[in-house]
PDB file of N, CA and C in Angstrom:
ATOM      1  N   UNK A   1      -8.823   5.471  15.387  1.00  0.00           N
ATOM      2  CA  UNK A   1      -7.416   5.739  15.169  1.00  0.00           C
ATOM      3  C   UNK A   1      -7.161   5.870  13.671  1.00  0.00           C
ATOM      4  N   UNK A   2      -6.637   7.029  13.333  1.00  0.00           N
ATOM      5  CA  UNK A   2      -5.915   6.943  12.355  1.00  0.00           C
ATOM      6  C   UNK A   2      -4.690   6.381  11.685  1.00  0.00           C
ATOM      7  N   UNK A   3      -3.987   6.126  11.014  1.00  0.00           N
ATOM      8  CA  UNK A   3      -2.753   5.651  10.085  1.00  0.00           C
ATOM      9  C   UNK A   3      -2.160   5.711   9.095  1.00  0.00           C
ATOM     10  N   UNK A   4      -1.122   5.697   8.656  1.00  0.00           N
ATOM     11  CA  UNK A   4      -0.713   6.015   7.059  1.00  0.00           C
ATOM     12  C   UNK A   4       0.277   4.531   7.062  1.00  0.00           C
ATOM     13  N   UNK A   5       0.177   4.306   5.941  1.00  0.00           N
ATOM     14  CA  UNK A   5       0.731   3.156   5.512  1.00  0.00           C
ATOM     15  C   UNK A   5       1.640   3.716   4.051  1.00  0.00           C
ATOM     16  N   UNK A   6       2.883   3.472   4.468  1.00  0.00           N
ATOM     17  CA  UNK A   6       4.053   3.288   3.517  1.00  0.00           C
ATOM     18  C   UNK A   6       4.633   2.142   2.702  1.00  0.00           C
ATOM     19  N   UNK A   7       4.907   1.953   1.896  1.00  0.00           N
ATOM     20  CA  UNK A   7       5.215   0.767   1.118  1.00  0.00           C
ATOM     21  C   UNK A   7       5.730   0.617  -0.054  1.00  0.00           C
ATOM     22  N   UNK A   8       6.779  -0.311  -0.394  1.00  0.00           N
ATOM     23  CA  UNK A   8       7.285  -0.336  -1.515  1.00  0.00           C
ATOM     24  C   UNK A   8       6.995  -2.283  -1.952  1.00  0.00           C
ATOM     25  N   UNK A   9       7.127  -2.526  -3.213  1.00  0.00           N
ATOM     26  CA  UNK A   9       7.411  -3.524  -3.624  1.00  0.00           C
ATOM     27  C   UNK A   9       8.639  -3.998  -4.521  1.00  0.00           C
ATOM     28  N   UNK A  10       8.937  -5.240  -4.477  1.00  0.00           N
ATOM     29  CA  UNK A  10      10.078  -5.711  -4.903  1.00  0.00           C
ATOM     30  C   UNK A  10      10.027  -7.267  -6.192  1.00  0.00           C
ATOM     31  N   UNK A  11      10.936  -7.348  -6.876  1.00  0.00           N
ATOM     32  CA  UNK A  11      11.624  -6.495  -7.395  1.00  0.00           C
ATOM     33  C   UNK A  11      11.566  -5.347  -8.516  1.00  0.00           C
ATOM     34  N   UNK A  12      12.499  -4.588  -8.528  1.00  0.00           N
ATOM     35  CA  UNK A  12      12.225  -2.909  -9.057  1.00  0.00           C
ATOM     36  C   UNK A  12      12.388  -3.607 -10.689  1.00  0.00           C
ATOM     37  N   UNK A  13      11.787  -2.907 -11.344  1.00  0.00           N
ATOM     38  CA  UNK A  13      12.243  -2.788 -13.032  1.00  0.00           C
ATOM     39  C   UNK A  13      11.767  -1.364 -13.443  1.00  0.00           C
ATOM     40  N   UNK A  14      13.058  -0.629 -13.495  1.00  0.00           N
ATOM     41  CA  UNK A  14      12.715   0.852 -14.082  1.00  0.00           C
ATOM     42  C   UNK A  14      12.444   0.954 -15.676  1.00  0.00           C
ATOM     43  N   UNK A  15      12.203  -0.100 -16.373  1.00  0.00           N
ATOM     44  CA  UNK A  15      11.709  -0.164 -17.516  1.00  0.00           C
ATOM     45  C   UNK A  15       9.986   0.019 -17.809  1.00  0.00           C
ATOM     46  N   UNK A  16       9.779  -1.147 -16.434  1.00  0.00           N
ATOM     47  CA  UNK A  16       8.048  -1.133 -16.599  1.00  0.00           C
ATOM     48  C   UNK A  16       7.580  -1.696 -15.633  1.00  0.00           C
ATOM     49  N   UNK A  17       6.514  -1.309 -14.818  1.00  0.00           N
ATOM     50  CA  UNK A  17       5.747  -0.990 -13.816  1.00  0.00           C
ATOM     51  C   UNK A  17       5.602  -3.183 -13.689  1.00  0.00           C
ATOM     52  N   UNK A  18       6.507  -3.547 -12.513  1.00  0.00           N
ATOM     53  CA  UNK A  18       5.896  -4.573 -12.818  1.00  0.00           C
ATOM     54  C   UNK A  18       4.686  -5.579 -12.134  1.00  0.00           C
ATOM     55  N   UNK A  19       3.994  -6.766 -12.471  1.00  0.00           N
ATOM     56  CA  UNK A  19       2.367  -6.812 -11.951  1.00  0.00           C
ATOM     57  C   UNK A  19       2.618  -6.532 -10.705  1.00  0.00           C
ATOM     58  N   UNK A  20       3.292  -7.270  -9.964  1.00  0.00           N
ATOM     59  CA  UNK A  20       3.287  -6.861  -8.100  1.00  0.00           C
ATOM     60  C   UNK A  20       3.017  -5.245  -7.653  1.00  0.00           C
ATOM     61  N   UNK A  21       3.477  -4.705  -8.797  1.00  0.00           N
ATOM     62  CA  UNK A  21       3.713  -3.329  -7.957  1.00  0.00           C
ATOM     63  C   UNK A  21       2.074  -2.519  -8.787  1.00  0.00           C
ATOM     64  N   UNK A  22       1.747  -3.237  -9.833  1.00  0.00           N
ATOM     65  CA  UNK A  22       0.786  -2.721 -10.591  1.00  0.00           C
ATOM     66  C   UNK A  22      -0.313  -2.969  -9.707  1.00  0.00           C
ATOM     67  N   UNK A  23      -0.581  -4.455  -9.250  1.00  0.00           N
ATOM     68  CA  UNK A  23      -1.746  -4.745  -8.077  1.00  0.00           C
ATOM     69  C   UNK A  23      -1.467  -4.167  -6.572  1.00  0.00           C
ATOM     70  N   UNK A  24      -0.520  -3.712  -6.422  1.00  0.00           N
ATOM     71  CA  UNK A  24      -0.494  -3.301  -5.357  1.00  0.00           C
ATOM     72  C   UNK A  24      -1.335  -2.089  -5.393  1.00  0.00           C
ATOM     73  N   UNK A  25      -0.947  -1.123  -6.383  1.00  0.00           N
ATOM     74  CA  UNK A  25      -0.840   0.380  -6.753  1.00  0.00           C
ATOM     75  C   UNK A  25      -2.358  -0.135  -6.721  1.00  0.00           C
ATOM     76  N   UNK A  26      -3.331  -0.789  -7.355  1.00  0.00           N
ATOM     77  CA  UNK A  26      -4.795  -0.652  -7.427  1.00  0.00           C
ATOM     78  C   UNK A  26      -5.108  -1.156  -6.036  1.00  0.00           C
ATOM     79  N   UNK A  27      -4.802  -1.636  -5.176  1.00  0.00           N
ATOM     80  CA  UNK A  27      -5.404  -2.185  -4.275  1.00  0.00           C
ATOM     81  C   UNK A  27      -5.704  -0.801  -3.485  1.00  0.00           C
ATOM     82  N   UNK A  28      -4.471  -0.094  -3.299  1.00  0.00           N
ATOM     83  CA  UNK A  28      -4.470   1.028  -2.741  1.00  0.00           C
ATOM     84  C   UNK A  28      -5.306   2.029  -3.295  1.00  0.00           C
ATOM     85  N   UNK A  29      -5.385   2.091  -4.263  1.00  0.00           N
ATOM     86  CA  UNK A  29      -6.069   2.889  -5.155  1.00  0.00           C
ATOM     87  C   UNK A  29      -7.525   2.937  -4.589  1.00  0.00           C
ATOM     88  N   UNK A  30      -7.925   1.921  -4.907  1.00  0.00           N
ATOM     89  CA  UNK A  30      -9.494   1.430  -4.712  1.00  0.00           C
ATOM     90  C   UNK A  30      -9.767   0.942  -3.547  1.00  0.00           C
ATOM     91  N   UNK A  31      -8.767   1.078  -2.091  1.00  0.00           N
ATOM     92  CA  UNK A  31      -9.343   0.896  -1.107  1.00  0.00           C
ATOM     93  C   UNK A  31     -10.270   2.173  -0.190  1.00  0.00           C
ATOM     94  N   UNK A  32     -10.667   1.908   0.693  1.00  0.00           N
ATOM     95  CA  UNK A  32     -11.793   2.524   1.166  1.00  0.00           C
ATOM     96  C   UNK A  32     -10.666   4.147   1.818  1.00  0.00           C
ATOM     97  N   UNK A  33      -9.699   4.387   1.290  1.00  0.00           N
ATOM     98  CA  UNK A  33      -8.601   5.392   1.983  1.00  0.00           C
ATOM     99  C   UNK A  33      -8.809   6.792   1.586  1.00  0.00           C
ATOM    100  N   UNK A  34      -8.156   7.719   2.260  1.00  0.00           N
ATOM    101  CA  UNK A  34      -8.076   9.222   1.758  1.00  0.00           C
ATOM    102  C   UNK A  34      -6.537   9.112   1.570  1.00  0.00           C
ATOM    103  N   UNK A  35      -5.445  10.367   1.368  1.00  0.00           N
ATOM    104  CA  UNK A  35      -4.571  11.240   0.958  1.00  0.00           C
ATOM    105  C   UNK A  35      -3.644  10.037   0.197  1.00  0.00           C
ATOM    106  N   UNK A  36      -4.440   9.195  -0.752  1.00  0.00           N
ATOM    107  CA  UNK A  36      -3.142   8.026  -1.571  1.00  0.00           C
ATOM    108  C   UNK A  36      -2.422   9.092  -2.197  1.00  0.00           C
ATOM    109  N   UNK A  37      -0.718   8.290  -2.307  1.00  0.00           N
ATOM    110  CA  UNK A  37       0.302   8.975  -3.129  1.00  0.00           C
ATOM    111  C   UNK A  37       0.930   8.100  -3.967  1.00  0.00           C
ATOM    112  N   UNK A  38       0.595   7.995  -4.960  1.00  0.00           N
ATOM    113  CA  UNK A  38       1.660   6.492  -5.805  1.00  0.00           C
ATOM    114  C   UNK A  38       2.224   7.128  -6.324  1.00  0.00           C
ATOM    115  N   UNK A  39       3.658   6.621  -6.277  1.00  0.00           N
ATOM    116  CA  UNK A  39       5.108   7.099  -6.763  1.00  0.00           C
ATOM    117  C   UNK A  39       5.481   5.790  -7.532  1.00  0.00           C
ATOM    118  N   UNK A  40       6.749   6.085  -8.574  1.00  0.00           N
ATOM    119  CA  UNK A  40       7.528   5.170  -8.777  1.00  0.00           C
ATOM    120  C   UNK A  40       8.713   4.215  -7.940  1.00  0.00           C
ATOM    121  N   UNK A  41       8.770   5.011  -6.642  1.00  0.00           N
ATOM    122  CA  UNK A  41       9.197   3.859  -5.972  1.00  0.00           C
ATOM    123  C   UNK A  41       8.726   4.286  -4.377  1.00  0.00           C
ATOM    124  N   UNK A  42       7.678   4.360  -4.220  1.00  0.00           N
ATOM    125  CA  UNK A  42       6.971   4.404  -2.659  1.00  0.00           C
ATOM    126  C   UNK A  42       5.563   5.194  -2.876  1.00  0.00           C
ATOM    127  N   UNK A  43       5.257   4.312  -1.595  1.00  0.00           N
ATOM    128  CA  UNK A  43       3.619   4.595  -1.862  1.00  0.00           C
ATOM    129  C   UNK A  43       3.001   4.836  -0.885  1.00  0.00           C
ATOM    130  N   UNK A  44       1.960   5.891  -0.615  1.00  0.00           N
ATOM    131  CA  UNK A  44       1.498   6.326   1.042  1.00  0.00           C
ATOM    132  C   UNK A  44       0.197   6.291   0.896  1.00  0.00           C
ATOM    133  N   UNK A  45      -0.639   6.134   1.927  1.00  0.00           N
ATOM    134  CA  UNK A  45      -2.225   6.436   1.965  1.00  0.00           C
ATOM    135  C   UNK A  45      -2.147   6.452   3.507  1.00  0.00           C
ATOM    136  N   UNK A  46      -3.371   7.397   3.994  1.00  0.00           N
ATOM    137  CA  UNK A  46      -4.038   7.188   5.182  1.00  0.00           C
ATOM    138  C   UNK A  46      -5.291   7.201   4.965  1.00  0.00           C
ATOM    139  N   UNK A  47      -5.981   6.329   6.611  1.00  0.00           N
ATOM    140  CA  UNK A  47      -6.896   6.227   6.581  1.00  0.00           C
ATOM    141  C   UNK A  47      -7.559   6.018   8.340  1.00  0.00           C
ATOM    142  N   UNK A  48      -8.776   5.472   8.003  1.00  0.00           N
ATOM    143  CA  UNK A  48      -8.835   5.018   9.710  1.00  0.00           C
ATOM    144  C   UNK A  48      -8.422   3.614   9.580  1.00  0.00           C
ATOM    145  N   UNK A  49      -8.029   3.018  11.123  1.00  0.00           N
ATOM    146  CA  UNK A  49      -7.241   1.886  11.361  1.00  0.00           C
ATOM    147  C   UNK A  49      -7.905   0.564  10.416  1.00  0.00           C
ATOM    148  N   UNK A  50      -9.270   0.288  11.176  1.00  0.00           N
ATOM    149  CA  UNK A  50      -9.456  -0.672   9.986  1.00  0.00           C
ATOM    150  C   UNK A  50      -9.481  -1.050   8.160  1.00  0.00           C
ATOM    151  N   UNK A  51      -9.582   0.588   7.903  1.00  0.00           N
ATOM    152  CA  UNK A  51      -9.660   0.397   6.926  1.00  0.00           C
ATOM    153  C   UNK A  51      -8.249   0.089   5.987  1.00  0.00           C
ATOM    154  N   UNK A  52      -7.010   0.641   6.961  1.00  0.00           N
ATOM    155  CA  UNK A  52      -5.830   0.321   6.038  1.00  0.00           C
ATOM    156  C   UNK A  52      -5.125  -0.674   6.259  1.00  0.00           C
ATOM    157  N   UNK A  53      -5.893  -1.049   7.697  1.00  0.00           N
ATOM    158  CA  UNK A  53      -5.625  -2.799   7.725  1.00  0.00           C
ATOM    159  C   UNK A  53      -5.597  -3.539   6.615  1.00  0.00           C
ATOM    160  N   UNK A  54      -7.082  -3.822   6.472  1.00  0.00           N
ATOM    161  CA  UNK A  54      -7.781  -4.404   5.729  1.00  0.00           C
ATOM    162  C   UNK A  54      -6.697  -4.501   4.250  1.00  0.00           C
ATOM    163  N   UNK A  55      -6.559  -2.700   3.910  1.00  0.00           N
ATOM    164  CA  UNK A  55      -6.230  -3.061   2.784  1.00  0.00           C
ATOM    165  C   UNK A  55      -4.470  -3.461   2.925  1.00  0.00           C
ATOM    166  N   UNK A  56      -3.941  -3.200   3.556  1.00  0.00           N
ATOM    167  CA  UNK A  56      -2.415  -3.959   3.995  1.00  0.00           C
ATOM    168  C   UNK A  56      -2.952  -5.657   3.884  1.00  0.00           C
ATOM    169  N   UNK A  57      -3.111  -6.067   4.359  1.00  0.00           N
ATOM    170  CA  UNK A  57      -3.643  -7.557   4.382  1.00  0.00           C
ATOM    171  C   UNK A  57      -4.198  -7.977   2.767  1.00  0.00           C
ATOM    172  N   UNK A  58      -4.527  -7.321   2.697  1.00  0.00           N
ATOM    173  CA  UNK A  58      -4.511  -7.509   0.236  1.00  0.00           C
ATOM    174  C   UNK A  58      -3.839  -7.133  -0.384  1.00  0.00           C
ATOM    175  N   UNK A  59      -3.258  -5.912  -0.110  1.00  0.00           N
ATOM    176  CA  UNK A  59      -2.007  -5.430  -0.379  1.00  0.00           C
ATOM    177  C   UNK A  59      -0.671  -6.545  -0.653  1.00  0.00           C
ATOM    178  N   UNK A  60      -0.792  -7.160   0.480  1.00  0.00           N
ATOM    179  CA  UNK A  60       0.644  -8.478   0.811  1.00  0.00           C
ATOM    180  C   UNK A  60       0.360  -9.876   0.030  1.00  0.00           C
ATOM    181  N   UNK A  61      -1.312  -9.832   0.732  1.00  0.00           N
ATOM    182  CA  UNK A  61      -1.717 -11.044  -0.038  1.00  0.00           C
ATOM    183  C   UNK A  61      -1.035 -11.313  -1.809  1.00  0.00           C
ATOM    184  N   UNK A  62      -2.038 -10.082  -2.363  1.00  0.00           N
ATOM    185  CA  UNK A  62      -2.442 -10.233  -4.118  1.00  0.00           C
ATOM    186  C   UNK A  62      -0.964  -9.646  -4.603  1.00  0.00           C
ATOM    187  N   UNK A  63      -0.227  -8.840  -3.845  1.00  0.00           N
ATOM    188  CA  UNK A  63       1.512  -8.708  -4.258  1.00  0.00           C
ATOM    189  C   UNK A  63       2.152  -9.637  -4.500  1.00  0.00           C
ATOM    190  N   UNK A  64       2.108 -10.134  -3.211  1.00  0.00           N
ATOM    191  CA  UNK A  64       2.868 -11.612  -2.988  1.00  0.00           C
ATOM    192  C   UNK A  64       2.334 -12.836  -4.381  1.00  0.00           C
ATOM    193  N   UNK A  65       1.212 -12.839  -4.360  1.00  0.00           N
ATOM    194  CA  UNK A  65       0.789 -13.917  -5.405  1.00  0.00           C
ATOM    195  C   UNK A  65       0.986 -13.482  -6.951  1.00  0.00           C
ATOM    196  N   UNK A  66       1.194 -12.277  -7.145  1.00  0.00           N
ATOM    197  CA  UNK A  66       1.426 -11.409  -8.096  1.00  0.00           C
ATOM    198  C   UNK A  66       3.427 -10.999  -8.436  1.00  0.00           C
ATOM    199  N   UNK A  67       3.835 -12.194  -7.802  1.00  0.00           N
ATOM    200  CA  UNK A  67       5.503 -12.241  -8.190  1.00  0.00           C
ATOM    201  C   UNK A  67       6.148 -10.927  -7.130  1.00  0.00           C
ATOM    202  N   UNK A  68       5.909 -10.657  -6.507  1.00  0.00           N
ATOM    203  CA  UNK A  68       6.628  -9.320  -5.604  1.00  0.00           C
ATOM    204  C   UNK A  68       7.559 -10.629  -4.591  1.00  0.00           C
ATOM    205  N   UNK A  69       8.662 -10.225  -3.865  1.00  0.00           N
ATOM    206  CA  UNK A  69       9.433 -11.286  -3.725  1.00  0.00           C
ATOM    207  C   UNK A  69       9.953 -10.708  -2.305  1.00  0.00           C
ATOM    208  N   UNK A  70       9.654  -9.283  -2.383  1.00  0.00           N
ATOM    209  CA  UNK A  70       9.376  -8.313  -0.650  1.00  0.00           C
ATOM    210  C   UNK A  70       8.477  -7.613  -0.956  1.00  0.00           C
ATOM    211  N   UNK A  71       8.278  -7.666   0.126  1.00  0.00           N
ATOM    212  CA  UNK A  71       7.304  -5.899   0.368  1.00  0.00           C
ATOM    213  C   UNK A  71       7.644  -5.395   1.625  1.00  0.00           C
ATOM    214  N   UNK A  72       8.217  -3.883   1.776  1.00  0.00           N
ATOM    215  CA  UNK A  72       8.914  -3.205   2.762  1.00  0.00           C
ATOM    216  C   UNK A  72       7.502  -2.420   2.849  1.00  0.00           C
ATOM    217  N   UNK A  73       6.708  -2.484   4.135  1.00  0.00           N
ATOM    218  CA  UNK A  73       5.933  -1.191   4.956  1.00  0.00           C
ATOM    219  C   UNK A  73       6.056  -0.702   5.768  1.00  0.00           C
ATOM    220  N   UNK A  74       5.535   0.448   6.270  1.00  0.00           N
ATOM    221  CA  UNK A  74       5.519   0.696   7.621  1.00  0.00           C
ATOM    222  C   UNK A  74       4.296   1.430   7.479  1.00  0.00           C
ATOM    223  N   UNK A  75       3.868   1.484   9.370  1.00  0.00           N
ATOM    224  CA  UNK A  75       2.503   1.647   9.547  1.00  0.00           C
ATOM    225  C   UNK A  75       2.728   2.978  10.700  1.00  0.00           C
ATOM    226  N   UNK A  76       2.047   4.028  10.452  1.00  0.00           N
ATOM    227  CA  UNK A  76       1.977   5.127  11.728  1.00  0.00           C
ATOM    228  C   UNK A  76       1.017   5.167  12.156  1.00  0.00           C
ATOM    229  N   UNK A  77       0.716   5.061  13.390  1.00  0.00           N
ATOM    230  CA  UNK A  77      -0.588   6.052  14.061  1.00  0.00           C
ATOM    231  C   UNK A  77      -0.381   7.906  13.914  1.00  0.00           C
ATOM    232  N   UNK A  78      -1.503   8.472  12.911  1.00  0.00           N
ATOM    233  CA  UNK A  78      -1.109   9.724  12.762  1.00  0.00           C
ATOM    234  C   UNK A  78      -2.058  10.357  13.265  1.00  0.00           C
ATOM    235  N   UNK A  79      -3.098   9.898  14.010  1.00  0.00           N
ATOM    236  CA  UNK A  79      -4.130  10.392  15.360  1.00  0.00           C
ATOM    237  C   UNK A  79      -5.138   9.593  15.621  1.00  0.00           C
ATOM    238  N   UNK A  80      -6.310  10.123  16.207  1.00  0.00           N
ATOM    239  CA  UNK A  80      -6.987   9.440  17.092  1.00  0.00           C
ATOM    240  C   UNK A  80      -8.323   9.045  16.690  1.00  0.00           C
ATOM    241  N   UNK A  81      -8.360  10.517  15.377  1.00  0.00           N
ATOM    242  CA  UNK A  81      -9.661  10.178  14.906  1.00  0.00           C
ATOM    243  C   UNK A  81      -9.949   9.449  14.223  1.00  0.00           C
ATOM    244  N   UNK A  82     -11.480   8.869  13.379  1.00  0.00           N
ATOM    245  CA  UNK A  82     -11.578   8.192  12.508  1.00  0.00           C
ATOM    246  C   UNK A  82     -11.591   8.445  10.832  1.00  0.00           C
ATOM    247  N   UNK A  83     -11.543   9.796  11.142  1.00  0.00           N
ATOM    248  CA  UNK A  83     -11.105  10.198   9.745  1.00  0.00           C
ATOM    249  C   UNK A  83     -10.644  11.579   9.788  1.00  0.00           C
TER     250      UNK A  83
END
């Protein structure tokens, strides 16, 4: 199964990228994913299921421990295959 994972972090500072949203942005970056999109305020990748598990689950983790105070996602099934 495939998926795309959407996501923002909180809170915003349009001055400067702040750590929550900076570790987030690498987690995604450097996870095992294809079509990443980092924006200044939303962020997309797909991948196959486990793999954007995985990285959702570090994503929340190292955000969260990294001062983020939400994190808004959502998760699609965008088909069947594995990649």
């Amino acid at each position: 199964m495939r998926l795309r994972v959407e996501f923002t972090t909180e809170p915003f500072d349009l001055d400067e990228a702040p750590a929550h949203a900076v570790v987030a942005r690498e987690v995604i970056q450097t996870a095992d994913l294809d079509a990443v999109d980092v924006g200044p305020f939303g962020n997309t990748a797909e991948g196959g299921a486990d793999q954007v598990l995985t990285a959702v689950d570090s994503l929340l983790r190292r955000a969260l421990a990294s001062g983020a105070t939400r994190v808004s996602l959502q998760v699609n099934v965008i088909g069947e295959g594995s990649k």
